[in-house]
PDB file of N, CA and C in Angstrom:
ATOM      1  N   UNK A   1      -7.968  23.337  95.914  1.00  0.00           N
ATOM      2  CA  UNK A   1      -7.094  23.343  94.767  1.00  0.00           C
ATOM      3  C   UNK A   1      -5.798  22.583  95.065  1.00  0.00           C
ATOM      4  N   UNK A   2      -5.359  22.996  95.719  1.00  0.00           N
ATOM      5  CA  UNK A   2      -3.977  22.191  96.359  1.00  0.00           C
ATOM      6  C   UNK A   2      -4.202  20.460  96.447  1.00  0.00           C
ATOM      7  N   UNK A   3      -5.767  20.203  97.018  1.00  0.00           N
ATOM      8  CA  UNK A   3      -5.521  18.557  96.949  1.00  0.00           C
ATOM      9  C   UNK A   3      -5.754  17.757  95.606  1.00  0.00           C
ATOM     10  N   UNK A   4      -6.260  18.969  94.824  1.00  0.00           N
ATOM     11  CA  UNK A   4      -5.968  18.535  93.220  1.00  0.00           C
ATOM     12  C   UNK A   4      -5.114  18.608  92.817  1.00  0.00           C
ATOM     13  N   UNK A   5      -3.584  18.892  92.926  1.00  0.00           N
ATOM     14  CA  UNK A   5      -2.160  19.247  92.564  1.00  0.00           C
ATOM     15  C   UNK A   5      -1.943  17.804  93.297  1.00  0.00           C
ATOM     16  N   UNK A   6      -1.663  18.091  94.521  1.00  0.00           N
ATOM     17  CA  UNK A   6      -1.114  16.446  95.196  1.00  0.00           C
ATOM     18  C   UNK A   6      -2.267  15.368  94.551  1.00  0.00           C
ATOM     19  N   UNK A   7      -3.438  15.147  94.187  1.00  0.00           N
ATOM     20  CA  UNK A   7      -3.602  13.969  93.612  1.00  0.00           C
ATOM     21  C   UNK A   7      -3.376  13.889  92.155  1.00  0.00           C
ATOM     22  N   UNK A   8      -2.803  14.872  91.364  1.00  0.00           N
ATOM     23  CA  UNK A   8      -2.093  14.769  89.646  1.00  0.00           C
ATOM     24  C   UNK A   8      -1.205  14.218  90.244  1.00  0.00           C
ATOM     25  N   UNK A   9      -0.144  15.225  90.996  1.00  0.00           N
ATOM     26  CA  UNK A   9       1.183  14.026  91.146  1.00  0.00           C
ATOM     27  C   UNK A   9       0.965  13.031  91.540  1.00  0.00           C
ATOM     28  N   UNK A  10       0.636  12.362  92.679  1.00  0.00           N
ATOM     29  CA  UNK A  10       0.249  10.835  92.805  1.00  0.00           C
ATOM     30  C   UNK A  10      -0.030  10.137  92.140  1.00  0.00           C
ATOM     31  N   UNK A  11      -1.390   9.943  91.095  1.00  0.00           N
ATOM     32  CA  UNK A  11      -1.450   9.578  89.870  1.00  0.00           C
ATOM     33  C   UNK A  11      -0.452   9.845  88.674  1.00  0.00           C
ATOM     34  N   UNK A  12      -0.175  10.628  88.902  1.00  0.00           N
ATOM     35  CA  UNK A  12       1.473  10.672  87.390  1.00  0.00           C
ATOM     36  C   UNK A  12       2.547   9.662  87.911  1.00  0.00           C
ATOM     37  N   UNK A  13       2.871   9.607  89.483  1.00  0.00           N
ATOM     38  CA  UNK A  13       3.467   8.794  89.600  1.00  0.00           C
ATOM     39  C   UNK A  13       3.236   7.427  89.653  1.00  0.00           C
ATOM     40  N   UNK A  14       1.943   7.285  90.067  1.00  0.00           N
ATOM     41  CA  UNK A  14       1.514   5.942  89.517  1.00  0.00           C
ATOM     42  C   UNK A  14       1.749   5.536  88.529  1.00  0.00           C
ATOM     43  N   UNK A  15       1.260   5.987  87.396  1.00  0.00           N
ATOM     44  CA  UNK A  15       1.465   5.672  85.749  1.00  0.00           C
ATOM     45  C   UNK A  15       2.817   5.497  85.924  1.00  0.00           C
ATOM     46  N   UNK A  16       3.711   6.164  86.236  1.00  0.00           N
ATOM     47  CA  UNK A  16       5.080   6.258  85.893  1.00  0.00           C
ATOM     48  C   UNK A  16       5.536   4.854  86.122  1.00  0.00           C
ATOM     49  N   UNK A  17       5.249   4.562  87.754  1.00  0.00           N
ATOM     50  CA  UNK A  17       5.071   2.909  88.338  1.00  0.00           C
ATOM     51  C   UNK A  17       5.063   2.048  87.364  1.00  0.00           C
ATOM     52  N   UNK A  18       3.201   2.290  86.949  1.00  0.00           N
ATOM     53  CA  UNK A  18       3.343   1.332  86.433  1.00  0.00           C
ATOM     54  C   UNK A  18       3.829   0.669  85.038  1.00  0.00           C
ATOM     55  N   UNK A  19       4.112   1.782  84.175  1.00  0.00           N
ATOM     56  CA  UNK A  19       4.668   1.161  82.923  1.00  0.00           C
ATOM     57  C   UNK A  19       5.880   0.838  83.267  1.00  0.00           C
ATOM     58  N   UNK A  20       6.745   1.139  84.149  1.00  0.00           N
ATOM     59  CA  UNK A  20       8.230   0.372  84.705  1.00  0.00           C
ATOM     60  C   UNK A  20       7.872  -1.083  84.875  1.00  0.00           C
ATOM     61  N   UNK A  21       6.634  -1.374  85.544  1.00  0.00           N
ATOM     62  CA  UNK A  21       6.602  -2.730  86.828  1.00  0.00           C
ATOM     63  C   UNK A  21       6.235  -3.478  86.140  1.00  0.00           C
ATOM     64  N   UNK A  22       5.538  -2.584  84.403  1.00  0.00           N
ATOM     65  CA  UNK A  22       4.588  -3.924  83.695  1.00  0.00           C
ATOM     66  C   UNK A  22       5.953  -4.114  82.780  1.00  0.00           C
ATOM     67  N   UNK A  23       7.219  -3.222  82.413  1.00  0.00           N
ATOM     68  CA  UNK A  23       8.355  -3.564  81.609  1.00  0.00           C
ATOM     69  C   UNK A  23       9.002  -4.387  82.734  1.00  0.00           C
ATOM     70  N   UNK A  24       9.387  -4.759  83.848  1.00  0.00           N
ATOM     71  CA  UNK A  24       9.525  -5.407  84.815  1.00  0.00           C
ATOM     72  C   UNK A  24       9.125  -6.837  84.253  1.00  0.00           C
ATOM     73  N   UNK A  25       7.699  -7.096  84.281  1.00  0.00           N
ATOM     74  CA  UNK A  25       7.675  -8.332  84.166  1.00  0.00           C
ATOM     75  C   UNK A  25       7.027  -8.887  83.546  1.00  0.00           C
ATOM     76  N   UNK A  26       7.072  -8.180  82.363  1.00  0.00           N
ATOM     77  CA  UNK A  26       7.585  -8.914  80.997  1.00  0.00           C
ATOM     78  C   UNK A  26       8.957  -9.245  80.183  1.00  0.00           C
ATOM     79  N   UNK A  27       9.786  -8.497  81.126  1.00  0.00           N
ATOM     80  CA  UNK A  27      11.316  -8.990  80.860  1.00  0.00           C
ATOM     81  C   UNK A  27      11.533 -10.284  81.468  1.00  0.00           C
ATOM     82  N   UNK A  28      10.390 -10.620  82.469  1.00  0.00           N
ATOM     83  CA  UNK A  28      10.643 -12.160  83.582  1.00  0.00           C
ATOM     84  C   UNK A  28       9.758 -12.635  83.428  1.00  0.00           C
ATOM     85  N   UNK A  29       8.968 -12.463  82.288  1.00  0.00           N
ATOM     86  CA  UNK A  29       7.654 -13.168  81.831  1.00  0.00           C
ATOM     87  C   UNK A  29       6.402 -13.324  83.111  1.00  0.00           C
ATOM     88  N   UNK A  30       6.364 -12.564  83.531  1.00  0.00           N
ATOM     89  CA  UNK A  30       5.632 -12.788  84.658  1.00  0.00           C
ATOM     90  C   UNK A  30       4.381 -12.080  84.653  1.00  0.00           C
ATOM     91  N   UNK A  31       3.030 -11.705  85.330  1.00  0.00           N
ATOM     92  CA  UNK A  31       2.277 -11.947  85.108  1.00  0.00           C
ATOM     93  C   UNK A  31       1.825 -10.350  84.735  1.00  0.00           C
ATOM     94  N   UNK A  32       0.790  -9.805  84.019  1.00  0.00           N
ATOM     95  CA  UNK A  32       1.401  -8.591  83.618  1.00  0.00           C
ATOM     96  C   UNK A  32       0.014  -7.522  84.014  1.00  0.00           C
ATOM     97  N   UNK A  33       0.250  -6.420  83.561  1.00  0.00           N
ATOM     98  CA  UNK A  33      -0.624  -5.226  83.972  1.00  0.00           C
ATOM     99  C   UNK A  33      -1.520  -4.752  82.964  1.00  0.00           C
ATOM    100  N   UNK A  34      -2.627  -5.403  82.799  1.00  0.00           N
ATOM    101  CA  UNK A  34      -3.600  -5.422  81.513  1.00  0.00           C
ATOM    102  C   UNK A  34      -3.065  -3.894  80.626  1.00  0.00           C
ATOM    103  N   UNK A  35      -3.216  -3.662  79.567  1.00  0.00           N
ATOM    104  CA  UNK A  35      -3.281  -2.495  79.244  1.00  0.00           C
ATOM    105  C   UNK A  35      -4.743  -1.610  79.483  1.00  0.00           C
ATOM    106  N   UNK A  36      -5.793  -2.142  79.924  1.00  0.00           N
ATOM    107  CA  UNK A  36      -6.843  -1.992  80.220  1.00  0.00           C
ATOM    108  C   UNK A  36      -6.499  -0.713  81.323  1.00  0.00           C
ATOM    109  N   UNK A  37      -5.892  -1.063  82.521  1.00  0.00           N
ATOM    110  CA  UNK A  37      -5.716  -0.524  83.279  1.00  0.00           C
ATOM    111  C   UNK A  37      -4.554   0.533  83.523  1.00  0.00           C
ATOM    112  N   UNK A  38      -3.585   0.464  82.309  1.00  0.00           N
ATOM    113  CA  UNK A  38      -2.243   1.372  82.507  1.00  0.00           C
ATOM    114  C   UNK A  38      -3.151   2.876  81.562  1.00  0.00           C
ATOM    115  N   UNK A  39      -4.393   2.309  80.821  1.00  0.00           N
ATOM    116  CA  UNK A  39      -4.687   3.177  80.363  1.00  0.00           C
ATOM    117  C   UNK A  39      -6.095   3.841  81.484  1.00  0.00           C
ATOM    118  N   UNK A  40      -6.189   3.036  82.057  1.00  0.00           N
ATOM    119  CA  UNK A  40      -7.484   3.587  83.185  1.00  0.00           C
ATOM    120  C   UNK A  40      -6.349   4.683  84.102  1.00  0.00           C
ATOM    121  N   UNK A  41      -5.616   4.651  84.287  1.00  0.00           N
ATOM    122  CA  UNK A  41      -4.467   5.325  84.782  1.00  0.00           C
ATOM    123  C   UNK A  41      -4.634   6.598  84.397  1.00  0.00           C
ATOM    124  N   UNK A  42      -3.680   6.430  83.098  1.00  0.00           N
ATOM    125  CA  UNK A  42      -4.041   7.883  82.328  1.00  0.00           C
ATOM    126  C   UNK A  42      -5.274   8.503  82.456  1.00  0.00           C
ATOM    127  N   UNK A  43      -6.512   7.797  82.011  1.00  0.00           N
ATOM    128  CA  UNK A  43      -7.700   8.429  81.623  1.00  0.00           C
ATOM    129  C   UNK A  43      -8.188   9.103  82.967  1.00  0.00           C
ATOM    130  N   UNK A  44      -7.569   8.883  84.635  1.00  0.00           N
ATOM    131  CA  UNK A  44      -7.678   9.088  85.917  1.00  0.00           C
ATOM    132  C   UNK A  44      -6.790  10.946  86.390  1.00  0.00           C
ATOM    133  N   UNK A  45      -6.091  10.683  85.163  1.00  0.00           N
ATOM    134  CA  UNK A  45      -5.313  11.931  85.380  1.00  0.00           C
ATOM    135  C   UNK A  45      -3.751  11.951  85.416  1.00  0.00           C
ATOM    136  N   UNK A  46      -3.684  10.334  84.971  1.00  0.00           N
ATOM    137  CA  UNK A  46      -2.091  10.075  85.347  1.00  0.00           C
ATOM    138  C   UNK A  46      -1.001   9.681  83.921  1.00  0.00           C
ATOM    139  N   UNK A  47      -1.706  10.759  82.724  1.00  0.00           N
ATOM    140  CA  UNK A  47      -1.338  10.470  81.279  1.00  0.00           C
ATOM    141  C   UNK A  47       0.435  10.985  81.116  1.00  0.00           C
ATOM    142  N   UNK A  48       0.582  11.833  82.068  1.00  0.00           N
ATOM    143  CA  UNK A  48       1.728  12.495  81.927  1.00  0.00           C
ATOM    144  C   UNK A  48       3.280  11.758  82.244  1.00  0.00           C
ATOM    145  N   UNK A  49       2.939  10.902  83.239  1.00  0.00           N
ATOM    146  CA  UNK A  49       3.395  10.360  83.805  1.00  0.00           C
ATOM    147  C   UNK A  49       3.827   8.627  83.334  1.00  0.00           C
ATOM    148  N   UNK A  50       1.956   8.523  82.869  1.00  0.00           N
ATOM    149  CA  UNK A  50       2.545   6.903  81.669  1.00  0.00           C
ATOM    150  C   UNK A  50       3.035   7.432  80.567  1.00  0.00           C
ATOM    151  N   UNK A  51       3.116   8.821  80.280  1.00  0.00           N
ATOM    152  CA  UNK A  51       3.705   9.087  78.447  1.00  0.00           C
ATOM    153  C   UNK A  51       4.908   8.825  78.879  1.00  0.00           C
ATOM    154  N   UNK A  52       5.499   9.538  80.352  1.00  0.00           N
ATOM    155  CA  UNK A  52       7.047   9.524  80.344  1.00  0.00           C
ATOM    156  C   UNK A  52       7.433   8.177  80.915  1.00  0.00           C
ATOM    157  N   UNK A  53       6.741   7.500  81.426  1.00  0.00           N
ATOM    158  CA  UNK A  53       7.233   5.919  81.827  1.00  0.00           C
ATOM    159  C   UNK A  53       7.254   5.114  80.405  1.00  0.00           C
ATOM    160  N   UNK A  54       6.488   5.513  79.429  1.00  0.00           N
ATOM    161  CA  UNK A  54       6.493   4.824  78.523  1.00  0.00           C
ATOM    162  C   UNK A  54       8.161   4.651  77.605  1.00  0.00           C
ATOM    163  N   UNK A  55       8.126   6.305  77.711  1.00  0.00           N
ATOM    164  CA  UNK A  55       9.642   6.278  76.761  1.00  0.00           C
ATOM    165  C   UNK A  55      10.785   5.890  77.712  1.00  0.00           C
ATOM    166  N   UNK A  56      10.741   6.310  79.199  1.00  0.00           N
ATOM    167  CA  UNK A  56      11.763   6.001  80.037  1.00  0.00           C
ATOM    168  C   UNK A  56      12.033   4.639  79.938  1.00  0.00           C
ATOM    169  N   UNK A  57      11.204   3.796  80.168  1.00  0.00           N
ATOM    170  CA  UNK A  57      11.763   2.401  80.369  1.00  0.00           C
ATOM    171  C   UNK A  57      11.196   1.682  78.944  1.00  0.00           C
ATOM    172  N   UNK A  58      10.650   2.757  77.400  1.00  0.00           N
ATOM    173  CA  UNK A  58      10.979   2.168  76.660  1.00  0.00           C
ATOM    174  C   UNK A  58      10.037   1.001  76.236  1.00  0.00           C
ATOM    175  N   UNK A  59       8.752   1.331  77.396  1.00  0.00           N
ATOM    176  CA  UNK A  59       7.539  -0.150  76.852  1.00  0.00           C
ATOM    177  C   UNK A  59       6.013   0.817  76.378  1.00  0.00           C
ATOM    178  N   UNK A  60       5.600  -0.198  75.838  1.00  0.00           N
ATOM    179  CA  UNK A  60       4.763   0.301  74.536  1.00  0.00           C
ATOM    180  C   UNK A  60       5.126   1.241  73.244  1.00  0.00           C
ATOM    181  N   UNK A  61       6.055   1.013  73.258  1.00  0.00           N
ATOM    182  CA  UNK A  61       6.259   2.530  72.365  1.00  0.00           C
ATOM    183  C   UNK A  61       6.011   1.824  70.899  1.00  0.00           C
ATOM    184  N   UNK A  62       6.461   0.847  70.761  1.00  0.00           N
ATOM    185  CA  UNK A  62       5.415   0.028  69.236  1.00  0.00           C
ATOM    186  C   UNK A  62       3.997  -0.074  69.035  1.00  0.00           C
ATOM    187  N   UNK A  63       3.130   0.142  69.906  1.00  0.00           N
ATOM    188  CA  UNK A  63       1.759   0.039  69.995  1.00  0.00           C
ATOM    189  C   UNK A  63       1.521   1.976  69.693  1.00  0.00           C
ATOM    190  N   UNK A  64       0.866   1.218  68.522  1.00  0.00           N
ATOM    191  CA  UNK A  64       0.224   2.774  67.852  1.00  0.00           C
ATOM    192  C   UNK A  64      -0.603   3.682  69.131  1.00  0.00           C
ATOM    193  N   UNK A  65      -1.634   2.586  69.257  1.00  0.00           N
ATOM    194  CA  UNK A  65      -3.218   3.079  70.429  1.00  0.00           C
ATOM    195  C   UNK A  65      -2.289   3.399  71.677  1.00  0.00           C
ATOM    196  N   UNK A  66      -0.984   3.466  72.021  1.00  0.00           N
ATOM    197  CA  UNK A  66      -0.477   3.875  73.623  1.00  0.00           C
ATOM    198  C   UNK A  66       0.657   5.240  72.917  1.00  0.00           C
ATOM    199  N   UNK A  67       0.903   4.916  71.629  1.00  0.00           N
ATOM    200  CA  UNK A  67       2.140   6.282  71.451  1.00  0.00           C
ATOM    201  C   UNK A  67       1.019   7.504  70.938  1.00  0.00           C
ATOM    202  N   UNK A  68      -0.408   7.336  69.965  1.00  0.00           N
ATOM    203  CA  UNK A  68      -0.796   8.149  69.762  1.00  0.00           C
ATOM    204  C   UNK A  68      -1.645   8.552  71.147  1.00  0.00           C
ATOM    205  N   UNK A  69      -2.372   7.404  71.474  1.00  0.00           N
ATOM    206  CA  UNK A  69      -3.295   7.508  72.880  1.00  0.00           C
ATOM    207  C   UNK A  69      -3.070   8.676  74.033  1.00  0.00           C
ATOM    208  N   UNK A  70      -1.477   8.489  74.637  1.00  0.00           N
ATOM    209  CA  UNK A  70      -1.750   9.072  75.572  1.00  0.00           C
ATOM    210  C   UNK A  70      -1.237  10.146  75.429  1.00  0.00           C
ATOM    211  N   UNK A  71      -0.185  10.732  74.256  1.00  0.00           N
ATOM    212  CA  UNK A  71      -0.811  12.440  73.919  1.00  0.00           C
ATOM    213  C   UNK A  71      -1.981  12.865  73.891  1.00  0.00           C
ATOM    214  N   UNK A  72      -2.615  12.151  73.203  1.00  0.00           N
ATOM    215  CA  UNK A  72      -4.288  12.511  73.018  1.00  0.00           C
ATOM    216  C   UNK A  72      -5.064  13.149  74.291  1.00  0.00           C
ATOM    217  N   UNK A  73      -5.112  11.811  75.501  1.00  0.00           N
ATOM    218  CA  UNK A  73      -5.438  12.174  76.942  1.00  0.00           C
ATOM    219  C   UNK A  73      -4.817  13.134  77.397  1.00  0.00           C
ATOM    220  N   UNK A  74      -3.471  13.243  77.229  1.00  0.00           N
ATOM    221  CA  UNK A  74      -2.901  14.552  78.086  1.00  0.00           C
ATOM    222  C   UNK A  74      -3.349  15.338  77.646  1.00  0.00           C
ATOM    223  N   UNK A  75      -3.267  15.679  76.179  1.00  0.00           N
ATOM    224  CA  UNK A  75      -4.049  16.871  75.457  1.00  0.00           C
ATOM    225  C   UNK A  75      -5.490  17.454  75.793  1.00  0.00           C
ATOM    226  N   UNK A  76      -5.823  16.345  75.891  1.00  0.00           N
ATOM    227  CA  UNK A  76      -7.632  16.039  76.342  1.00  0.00           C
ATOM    228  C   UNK A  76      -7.616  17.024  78.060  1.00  0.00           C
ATOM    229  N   UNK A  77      -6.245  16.587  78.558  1.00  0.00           N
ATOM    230  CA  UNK A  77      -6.412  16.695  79.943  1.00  0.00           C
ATOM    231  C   UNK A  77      -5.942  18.291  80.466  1.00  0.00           C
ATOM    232  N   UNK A  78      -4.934  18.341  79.914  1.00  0.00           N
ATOM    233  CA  UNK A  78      -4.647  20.172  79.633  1.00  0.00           C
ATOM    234  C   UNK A  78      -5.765  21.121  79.645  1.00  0.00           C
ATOM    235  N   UNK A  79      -6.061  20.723  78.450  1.00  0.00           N
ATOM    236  CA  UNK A  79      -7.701  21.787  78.048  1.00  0.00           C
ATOM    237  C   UNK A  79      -8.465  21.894  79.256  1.00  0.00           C
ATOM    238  N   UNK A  80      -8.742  20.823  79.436  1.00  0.00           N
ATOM    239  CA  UNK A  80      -9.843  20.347  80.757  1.00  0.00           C
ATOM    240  C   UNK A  80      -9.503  21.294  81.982  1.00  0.00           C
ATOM    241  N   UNK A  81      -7.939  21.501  82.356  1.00  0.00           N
ATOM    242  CA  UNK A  81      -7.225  21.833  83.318  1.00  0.00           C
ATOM    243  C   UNK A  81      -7.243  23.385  83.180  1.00  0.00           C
ATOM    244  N   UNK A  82      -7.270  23.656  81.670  1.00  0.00           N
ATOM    245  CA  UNK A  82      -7.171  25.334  81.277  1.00  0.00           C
ATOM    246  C   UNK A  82      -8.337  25.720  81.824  1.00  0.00           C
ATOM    247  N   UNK A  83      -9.622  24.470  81.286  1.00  0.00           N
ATOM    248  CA  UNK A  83     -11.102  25.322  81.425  1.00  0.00           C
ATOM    249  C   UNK A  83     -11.190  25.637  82.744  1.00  0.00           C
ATOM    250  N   UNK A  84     -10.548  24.786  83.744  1.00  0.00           N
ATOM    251  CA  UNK A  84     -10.938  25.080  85.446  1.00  0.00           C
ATOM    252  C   UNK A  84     -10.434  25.975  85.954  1.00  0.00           C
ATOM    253  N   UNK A  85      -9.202  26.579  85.555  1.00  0.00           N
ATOM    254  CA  UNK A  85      -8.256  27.425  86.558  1.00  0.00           C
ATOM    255  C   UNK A  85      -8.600  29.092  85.486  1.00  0.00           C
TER     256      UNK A  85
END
C-alpha cells in the first residue's frame, strides 16, 4: 500500500511538471509536450496534479477536453481509489 501512495505522488508531480514545462515552451515557442501525453499522465494516476498545474501556471484552461477532462479522470480515479481501500 505505501508504494502505491509514493507512486500517486510521483505521478501528480509529474503532471504538475509537466503542464509548467509544456507552458515553458510555448512561451519560447519551442518544441512542445503533445497533449497526447500530458493526458497519458493523468489517465496513469497523475490527474490531480495536471488539474493543479493546469490552473497554476494557467495552460490549457481554454481547451474544453483538458478543463472538463481531467475532473472527469480524477473523479474516475477517486471512485477507483474508494473501491480498493
Amino acid at each position: 500500500m505505501e508504494k502505491m501512495w509514493i507512486y500517486l505522488v510521483l505521478v501528480n508531480l509529474l503532471g504538475f511538471f509537466l503542464m509548467g514545462e509544456d507552458k515553458r515552451r510555448a512561451k519560447n515557442h519551442l518544441w512542445r509536450i503533445s497533449e497526447k501525453n500530458l493526458f497519458l499522465c493523468s489517465l496513469l494516476g497523475g490527474s490531480l496534479g495536471s488539474w493543479a498545474g493546469m490552473y497554476v501556471f494557467r495552460h490549457k484552461t481554454k481547451h474544453w477536453y483538458f478543463v472538463v477532462g481531467m475532473p472527469l479522470i480524477l473523479a474516475a480515479q477517486i471512485g477507483l481509489l474508494a473501491t480498493l481501500i
